[in-house]
Protein backbone atom coordinates (compact mmCIF):
# COMPACT_ATOMS: atom_id res chain seq x y z
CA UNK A 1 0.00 0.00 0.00
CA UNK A 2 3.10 2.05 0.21
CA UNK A 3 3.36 3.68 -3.73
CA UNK A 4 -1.26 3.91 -3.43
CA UNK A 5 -0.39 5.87 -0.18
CA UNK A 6 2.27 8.04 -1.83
CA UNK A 7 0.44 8.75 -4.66
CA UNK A 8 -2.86 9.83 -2.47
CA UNK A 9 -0.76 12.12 -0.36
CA UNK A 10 0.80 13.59 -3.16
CA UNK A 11 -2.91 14.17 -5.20
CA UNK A 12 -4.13 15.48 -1.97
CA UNK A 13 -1.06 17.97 -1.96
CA UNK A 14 -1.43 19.26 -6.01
CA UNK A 15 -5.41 19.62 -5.60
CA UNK A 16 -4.47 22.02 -1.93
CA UNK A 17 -2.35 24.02 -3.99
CA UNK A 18 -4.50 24.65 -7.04
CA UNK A 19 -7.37 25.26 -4.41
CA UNK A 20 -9.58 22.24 -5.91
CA UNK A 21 -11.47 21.87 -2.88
CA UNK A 22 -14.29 19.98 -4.65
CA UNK A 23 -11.65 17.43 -5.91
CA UNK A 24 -10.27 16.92 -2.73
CA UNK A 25 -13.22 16.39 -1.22
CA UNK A 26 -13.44 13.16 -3.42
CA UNK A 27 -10.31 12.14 -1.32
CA UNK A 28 -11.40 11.99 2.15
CA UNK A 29 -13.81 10.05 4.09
CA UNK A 30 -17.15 10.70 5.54
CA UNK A 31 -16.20 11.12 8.83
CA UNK A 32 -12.37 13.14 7.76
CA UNK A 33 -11.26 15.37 10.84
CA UNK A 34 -8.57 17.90 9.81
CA UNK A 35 -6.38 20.02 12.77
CA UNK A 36 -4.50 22.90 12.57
CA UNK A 37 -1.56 24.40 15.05
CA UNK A 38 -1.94 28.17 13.81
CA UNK A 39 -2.65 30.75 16.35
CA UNK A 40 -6.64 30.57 17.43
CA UNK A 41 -6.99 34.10 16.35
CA UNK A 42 -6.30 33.26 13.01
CA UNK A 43 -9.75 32.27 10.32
CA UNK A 44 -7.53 29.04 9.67
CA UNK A 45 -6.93 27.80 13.09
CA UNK A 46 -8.63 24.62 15.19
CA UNK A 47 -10.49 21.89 13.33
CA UNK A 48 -12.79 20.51 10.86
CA UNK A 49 -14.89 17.81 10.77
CA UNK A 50 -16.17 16.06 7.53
CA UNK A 51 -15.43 17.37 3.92
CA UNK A 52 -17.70 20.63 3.49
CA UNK A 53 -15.99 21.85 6.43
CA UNK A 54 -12.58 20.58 6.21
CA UNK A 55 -13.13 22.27 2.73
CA UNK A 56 -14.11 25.51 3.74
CA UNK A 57 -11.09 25.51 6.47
CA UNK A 58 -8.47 24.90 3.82
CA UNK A 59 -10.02 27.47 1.44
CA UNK A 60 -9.39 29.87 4.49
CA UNK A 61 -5.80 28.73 4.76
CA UNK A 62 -5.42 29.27 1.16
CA UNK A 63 -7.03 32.49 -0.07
CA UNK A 64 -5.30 33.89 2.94
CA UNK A 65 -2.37 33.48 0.87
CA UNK A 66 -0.77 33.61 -2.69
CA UNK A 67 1.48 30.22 -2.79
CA UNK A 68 4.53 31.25 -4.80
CA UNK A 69 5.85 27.82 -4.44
CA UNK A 70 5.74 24.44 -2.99
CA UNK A 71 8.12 21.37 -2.93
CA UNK A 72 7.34 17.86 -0.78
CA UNK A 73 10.61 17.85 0.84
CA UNK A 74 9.89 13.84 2.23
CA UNK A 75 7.09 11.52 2.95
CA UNK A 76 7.52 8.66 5.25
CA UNK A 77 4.18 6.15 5.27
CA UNK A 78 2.88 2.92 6.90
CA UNK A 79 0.04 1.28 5.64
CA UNK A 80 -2.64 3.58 7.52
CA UNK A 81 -0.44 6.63 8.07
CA UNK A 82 1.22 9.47 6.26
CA UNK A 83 3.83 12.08 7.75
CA UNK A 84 4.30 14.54 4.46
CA UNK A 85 6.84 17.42 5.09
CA UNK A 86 6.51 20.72 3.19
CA UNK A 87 8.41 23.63 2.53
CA UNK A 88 6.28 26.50 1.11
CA UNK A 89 7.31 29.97 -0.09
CA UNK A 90 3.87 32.17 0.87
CA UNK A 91 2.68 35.87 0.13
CA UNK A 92 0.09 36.80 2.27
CA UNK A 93 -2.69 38.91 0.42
CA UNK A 94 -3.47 41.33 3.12
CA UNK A 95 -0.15 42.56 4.20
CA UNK A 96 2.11 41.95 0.89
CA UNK A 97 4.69 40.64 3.31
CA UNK A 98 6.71 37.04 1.71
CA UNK A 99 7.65 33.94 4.04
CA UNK A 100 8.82 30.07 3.97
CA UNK A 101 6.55 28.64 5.72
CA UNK A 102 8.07 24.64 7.01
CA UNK A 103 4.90 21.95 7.21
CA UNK A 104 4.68 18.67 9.09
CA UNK A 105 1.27 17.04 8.19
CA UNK A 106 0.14 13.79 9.74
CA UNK A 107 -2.58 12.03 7.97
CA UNK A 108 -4.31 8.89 8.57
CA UNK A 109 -5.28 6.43 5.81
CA UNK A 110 -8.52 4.36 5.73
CA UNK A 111 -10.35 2.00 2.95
CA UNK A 112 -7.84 4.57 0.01
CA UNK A 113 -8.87 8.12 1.63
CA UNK A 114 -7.82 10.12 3.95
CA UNK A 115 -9.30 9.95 7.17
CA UNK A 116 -8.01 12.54 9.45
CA UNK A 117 -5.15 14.75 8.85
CA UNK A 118 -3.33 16.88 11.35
CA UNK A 119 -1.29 20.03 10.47
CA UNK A 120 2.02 21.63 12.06
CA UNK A 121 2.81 24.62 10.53
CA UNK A 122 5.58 27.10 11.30
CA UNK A 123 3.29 29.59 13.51
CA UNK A 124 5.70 32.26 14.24
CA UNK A 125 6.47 32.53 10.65
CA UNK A 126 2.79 32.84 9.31
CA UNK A 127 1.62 35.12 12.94
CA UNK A 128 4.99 37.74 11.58
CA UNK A 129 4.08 37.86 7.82
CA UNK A 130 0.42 38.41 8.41
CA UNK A 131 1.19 41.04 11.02
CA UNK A 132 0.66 45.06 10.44
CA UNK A 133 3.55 47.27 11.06
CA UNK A 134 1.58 48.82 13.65
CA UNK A 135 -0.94 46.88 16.04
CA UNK A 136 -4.35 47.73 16.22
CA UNK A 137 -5.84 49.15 18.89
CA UNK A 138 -7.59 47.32 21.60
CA UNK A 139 -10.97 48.23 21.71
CA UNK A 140 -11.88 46.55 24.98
CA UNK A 141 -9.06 48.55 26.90
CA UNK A 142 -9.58 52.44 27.68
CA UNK A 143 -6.39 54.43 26.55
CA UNK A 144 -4.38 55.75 29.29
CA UNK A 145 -3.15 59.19 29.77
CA UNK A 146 0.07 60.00 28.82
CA UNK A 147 2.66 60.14 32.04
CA UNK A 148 2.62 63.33 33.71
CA UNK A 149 6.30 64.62 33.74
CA UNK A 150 7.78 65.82 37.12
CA UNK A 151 8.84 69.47 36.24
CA UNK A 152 10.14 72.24 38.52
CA UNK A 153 7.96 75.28 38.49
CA UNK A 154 9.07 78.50 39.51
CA UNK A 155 9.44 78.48 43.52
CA UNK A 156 8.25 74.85 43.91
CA UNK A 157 10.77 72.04 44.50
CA UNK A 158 10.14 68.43 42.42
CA UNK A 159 8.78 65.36 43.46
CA UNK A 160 11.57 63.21 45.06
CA UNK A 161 11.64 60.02 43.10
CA UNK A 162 10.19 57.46 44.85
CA UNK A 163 11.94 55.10 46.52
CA UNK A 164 13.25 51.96 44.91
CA UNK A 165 12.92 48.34 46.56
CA UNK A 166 16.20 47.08 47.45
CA UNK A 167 16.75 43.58 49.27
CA UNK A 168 19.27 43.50 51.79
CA UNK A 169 21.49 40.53 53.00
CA UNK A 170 21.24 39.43 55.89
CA UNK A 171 23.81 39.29 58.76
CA UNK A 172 26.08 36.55 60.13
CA UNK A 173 25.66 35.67 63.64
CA UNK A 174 27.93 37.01 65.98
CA UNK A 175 30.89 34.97 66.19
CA UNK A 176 30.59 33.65 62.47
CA UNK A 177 33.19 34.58 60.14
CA UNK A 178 32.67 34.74 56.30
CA UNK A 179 35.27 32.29 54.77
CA UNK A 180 36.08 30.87 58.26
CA UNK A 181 35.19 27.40 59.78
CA UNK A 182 32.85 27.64 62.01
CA UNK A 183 34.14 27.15 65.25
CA UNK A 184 32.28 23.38 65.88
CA UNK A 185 34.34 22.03 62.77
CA UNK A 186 37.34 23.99 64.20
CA UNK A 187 37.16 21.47 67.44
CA UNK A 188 36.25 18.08 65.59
């Protein structure tokens, strides 16, 4: 089943990257459960369950980006299991930014489909390109006030800066010495 396992990982990979979601759909079964590691904030992130909405999750992942290449760097398989590794070269639409983007994807075989298929993506990579150059705001936190700025004002004296923390050793004993024996060992 090795070279039918290949080959269905590899059809799998060619209809993700031309976006054939209705092709791939012929693919997986019924019941196909598909993961993803990228950041929960992200339209692409969590899971999927059967092949409308596994579907509709990979169309996320992919319209969220233009693929300027692709290249199956290995596959290792077992008769009911996959591990396909991926490098990808990815431009993401809304920012214009470029990245490789490194992909370990775990799939599990059953009766010639795919039955579940769990992907590890290079998070940091995709959470930087799709990233603004300046954060948005939080809506849910009221702005502060900018810092009020200790000035001197004609005949009044400045705030003295507060006092810092500081943690003090403590003290020897009386009658212990730093770098001495103590005077117990001295006897024995």
């Amino acid at each position: 089943m090795s070279q039918e396992t290949i080959h269905l990982v590899q059809k799998a990979f060619e209809l993700t990257m031309k976006r054939d979601m209705e092709a791939l759909r012929e693919l997986v079964t019924p019941d196909y459960h598909l993961w993803t590691t990228y950041p929960a904030h992200l339209p692409f992130s969590g899971e999927a369950r059967g092949p409308e909405d596994s579907a509709a999750l990979m169309l996320r992942l992919t319209n969220a980006f233009e693929i300027l290449g692709a290249e199956v760097r290995g596959i290792v398989t077992q008769p009911d299991m996959a591990v396909v590794i991926v490098e990808e070269k990815l431009r993401s639409r809304e920012t214009g930014k470029t990245t490789t983007n490194n992909v370990v994807s775990v799939m599990t075989l059953r009766d010639g489909k795919l039955a579940s298929s769990r992907i590890f993506a290079d998070t940091f990579a995709i959470s930087e390109v799709l990233r603004q150059d300046a954060p948005p705001e939080r809506a849910s936190r009221p702005k502060k006030s900018p810092a009020k700025k200790n000035t001197v004002k004609a005949g009044k004296k400045a705030a003295a800066p507060a006092k810092k923390n500081t943690v003090r050793a403590a003290k020897a004993p009386k009658g212990a010495a730093r770098g001495k024996k103590s005077t117990a060992r001295a006897r024995a």
